[in-house]
N, C-alpha and C. Protein backbone atom coordinates (compact mmCIF):
# COMPACT_ATOMS: atom_id res chain seq x y z
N UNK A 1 0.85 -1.16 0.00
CA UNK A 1 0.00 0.00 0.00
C UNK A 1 0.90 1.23 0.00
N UNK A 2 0.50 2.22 -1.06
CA UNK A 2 1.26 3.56 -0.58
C UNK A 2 0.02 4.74 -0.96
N UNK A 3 0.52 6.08 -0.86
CA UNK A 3 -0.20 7.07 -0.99
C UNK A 3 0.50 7.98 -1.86
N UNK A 4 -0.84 9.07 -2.57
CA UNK A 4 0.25 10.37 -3.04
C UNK A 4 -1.01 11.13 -2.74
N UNK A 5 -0.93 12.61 -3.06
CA UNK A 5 -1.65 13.34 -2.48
C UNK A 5 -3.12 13.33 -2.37
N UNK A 6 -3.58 12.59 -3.81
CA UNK A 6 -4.91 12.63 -4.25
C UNK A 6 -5.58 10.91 -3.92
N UNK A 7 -4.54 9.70 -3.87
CA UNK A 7 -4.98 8.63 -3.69
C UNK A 7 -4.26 7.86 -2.91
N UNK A 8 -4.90 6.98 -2.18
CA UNK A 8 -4.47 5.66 -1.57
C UNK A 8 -4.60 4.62 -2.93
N UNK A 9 -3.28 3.68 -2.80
CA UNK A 9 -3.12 2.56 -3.48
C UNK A 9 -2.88 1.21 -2.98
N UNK A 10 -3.57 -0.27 -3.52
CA UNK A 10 -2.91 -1.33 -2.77
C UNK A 10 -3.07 -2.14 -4.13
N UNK A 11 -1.77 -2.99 -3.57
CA UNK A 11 -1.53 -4.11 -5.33
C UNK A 11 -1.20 -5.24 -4.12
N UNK A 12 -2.11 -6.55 -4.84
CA UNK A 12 -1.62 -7.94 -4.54
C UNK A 12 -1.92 -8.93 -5.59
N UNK A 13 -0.95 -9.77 -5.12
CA UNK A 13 -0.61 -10.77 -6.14
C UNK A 13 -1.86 -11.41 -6.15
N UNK A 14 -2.69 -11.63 -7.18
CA UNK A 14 -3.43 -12.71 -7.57
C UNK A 14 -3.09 -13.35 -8.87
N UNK A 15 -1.98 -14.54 -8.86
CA UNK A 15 -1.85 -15.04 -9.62
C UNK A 15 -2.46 -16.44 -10.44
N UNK A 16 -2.20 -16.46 -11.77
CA UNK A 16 -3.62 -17.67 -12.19
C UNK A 16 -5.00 -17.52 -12.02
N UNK A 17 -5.41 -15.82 -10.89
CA UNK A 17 -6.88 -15.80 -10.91
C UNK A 17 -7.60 -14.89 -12.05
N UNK A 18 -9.02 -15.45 -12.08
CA UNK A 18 -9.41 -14.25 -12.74
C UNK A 18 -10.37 -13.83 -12.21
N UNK A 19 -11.54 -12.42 -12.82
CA UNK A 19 -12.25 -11.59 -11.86
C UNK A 19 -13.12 -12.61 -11.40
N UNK A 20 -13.71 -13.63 -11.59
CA UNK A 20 -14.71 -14.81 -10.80
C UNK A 20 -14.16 -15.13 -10.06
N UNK A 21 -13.06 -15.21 -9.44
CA UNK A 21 -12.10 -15.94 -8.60
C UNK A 21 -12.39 -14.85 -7.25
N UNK A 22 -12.50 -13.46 -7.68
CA UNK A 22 -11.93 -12.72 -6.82
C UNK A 22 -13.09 -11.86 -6.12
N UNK A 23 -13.13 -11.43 -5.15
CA UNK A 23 -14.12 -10.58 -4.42
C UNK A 23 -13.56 -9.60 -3.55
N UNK A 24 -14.25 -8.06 -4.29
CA UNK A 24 -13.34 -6.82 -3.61
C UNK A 24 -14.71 -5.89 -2.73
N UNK A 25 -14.39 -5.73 -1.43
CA UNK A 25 -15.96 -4.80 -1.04
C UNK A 25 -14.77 -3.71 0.17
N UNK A 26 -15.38 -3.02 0.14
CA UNK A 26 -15.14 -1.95 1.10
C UNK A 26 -16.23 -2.12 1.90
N UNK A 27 -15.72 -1.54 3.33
CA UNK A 27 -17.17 -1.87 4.80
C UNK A 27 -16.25 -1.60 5.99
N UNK A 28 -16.99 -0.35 6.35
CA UNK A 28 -16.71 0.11 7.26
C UNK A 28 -15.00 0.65 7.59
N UNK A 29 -14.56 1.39 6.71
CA UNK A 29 -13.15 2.00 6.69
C UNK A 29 -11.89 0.68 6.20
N UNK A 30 -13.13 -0.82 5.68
CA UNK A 30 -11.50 -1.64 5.45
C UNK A 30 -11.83 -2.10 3.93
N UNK A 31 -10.89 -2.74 3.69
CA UNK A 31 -10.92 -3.37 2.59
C UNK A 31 -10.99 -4.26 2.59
N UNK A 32 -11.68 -5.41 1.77
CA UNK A 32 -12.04 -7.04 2.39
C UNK A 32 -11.49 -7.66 0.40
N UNK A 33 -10.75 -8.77 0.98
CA UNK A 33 -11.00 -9.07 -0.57
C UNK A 33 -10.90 -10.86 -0.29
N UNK A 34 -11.93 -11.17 -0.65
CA UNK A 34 -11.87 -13.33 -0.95
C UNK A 34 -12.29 -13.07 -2.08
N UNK A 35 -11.29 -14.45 -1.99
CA UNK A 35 -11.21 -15.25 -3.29
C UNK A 35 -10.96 -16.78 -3.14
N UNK A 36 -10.60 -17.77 -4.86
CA UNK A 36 -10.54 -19.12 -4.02
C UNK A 36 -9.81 -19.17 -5.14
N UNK A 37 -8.43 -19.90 -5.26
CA UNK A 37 -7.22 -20.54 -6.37
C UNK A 37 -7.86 -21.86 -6.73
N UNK A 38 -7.81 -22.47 -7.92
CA UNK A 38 -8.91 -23.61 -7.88
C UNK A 38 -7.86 -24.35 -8.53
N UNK A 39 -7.29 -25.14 -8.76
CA UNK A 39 -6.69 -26.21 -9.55
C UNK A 39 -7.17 -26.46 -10.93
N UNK A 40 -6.36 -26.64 -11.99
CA UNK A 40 -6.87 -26.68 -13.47
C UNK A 40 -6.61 -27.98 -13.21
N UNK A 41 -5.74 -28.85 -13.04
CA UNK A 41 -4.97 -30.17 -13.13
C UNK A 41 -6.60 -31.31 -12.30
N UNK A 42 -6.24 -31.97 -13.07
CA UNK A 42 -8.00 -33.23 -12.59
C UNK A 42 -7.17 -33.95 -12.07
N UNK A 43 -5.48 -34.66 -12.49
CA UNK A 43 -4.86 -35.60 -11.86
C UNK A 43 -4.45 -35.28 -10.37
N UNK A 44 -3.76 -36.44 -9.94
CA UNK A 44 -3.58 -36.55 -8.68
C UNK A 44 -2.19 -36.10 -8.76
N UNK A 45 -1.51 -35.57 -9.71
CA UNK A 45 0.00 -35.30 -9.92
C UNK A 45 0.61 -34.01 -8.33
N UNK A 46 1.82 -34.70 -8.44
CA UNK A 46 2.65 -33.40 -7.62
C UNK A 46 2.25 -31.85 -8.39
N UNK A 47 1.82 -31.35 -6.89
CA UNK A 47 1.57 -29.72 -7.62
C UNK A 47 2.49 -29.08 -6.39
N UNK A 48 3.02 -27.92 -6.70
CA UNK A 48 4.20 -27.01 -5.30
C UNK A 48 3.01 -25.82 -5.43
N UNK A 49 2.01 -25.24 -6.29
CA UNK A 49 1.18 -24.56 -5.90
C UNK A 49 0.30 -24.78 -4.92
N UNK A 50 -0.36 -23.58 -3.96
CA UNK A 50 -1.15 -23.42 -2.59
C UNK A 50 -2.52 -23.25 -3.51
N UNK A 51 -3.60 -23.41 -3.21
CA UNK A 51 -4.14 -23.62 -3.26
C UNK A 51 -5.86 -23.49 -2.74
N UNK A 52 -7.04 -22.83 -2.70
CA UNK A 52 -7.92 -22.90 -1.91
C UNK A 52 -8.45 -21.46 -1.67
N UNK A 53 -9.34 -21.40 -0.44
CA UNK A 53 -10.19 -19.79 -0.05
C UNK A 53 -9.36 -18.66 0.48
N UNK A 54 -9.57 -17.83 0.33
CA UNK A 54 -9.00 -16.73 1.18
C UNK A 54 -9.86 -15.57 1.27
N UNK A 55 -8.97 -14.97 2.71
CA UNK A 55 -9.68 -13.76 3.00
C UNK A 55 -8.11 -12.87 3.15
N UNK A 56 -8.67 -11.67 2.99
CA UNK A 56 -7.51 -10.63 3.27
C UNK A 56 -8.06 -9.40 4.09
N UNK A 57 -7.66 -8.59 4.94
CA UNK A 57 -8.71 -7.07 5.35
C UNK A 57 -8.13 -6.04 5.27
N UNK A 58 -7.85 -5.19 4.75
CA UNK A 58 -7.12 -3.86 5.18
C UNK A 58 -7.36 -3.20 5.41
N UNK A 59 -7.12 -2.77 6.75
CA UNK A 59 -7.60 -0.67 6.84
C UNK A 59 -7.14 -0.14 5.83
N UNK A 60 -8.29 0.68 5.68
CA UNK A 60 -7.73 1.72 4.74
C UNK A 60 -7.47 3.32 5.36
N UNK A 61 -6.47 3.96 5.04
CA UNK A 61 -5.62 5.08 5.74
C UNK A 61 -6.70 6.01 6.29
N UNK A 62 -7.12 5.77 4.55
CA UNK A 62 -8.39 7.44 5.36
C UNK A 62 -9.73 6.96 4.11
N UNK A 63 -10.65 7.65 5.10
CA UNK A 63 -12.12 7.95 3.97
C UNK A 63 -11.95 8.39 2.74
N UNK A 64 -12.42 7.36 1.86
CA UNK A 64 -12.52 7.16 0.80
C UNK A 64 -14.09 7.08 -0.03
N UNK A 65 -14.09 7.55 -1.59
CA UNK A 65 -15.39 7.54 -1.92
C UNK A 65 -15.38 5.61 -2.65
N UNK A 66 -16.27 5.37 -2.37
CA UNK A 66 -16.24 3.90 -2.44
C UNK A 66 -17.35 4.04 -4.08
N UNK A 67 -18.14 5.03 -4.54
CA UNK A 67 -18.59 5.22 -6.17
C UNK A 67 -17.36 4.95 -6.97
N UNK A 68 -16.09 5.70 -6.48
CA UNK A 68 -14.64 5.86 -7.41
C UNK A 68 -13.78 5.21 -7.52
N UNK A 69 -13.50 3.60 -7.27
CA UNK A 69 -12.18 2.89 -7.45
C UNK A 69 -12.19 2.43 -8.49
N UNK A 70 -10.70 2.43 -8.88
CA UNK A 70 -10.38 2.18 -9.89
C UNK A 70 -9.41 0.55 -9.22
N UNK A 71 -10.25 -0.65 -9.98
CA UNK A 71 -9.50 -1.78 -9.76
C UNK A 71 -9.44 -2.48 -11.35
N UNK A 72 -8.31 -2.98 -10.87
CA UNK A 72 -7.72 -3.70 -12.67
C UNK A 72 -7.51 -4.93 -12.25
N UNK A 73 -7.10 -6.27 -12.88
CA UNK A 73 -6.13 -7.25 -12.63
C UNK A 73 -5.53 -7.70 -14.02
N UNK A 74 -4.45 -7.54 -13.85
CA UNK A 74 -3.39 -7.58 -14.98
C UNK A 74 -2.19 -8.23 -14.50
N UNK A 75 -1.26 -9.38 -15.24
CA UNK A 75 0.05 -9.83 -14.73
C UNK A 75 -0.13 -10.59 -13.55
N UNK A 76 -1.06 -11.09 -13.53
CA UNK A 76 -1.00 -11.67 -12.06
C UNK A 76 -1.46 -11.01 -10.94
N UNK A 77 -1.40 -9.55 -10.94
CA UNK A 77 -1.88 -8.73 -9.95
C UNK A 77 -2.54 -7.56 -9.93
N UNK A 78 -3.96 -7.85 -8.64
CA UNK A 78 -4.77 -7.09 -8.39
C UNK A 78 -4.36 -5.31 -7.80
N UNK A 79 -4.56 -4.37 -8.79
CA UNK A 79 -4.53 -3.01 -8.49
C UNK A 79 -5.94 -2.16 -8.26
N UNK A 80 -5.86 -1.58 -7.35
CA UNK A 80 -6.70 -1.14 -6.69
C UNK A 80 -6.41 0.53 -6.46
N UNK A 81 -6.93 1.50 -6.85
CA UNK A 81 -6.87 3.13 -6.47
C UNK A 81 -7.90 3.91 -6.43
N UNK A 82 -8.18 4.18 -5.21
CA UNK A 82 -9.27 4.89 -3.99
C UNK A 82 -9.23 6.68 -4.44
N UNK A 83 -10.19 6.60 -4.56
CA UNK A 83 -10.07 8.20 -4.19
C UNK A 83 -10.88 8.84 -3.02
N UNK A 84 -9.58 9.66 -2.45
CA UNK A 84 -10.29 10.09 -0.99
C UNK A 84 -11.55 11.25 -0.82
N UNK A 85 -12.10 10.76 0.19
CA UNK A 85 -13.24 11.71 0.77
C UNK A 85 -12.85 13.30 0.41
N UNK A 86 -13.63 14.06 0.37
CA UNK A 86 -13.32 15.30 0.16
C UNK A 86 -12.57 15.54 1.73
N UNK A 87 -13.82 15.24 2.48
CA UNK A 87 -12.97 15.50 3.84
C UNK A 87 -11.65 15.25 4.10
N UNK A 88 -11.11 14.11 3.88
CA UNK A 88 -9.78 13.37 4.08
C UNK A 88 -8.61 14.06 2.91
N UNK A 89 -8.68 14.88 2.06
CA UNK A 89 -7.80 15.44 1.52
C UNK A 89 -6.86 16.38 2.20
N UNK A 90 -5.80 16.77 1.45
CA UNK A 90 -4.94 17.42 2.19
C UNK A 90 -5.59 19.14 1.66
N UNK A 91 -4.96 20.25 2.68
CA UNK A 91 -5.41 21.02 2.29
C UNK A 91 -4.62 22.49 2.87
N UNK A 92 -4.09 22.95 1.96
CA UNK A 92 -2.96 23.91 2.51
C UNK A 92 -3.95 25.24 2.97
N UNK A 93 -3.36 25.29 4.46
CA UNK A 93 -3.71 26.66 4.65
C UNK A 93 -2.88 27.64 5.19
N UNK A 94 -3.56 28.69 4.31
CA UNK A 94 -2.76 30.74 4.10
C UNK A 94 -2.74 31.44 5.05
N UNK A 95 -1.24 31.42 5.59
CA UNK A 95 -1.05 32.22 6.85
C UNK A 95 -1.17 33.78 6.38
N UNK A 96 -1.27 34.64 7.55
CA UNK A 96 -1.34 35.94 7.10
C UNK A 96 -0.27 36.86 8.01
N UNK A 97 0.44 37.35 7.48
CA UNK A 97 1.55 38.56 8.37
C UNK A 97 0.26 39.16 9.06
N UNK A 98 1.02 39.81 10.05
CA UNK A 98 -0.02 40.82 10.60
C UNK A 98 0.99 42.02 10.61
């Protein structure tokens, strides 16, 4: 996860999945994402791949509009970019000499 002024970002590996595989919801300030890796292979062969359900949660830094993400999955991995609450923006304020 990182930030720049206008967005929070988070990238994880979902590799071999695709968007049926995967489930992204925001609730209550986190990020929730299940999914399930399913096996292509029918045999009983040696596999070194993991396998099965998952859950993941993340806070997320700050309030965010949950109408505006931008999520992709490309290369193996899930990208995700939030755009923050009006409230939660940064916001310079103008000192005055006296």
């Amino acid at each position: 996860m990182w930030e720049d002024d206008d967005r929070p970002y988070i990238e994880i590996d979902a590799p071999g999945m695709t968007e049926k595989d995967i489930d992204v919801w925001v609730h209550a300030g986190d990020l929730i994402i299940r999914g399930e890796r399913r096996s292509e292979r029918q045999d009983k062969g040696y596999d070194t791949r993991s396998y099965g359900k998952f859950e993941q949660r993340i806070s997320l830094p700050t309030p965010i509009k949950t109408e505006n993400v931008d999520a992709k999955r490309a290369n193996g991995i899930l990208s995700l970019a939030f755009a923050r609450s009006e409230e939660a923006k940064r916001r310079r304020i103008a000192l005055k000499s006296e």
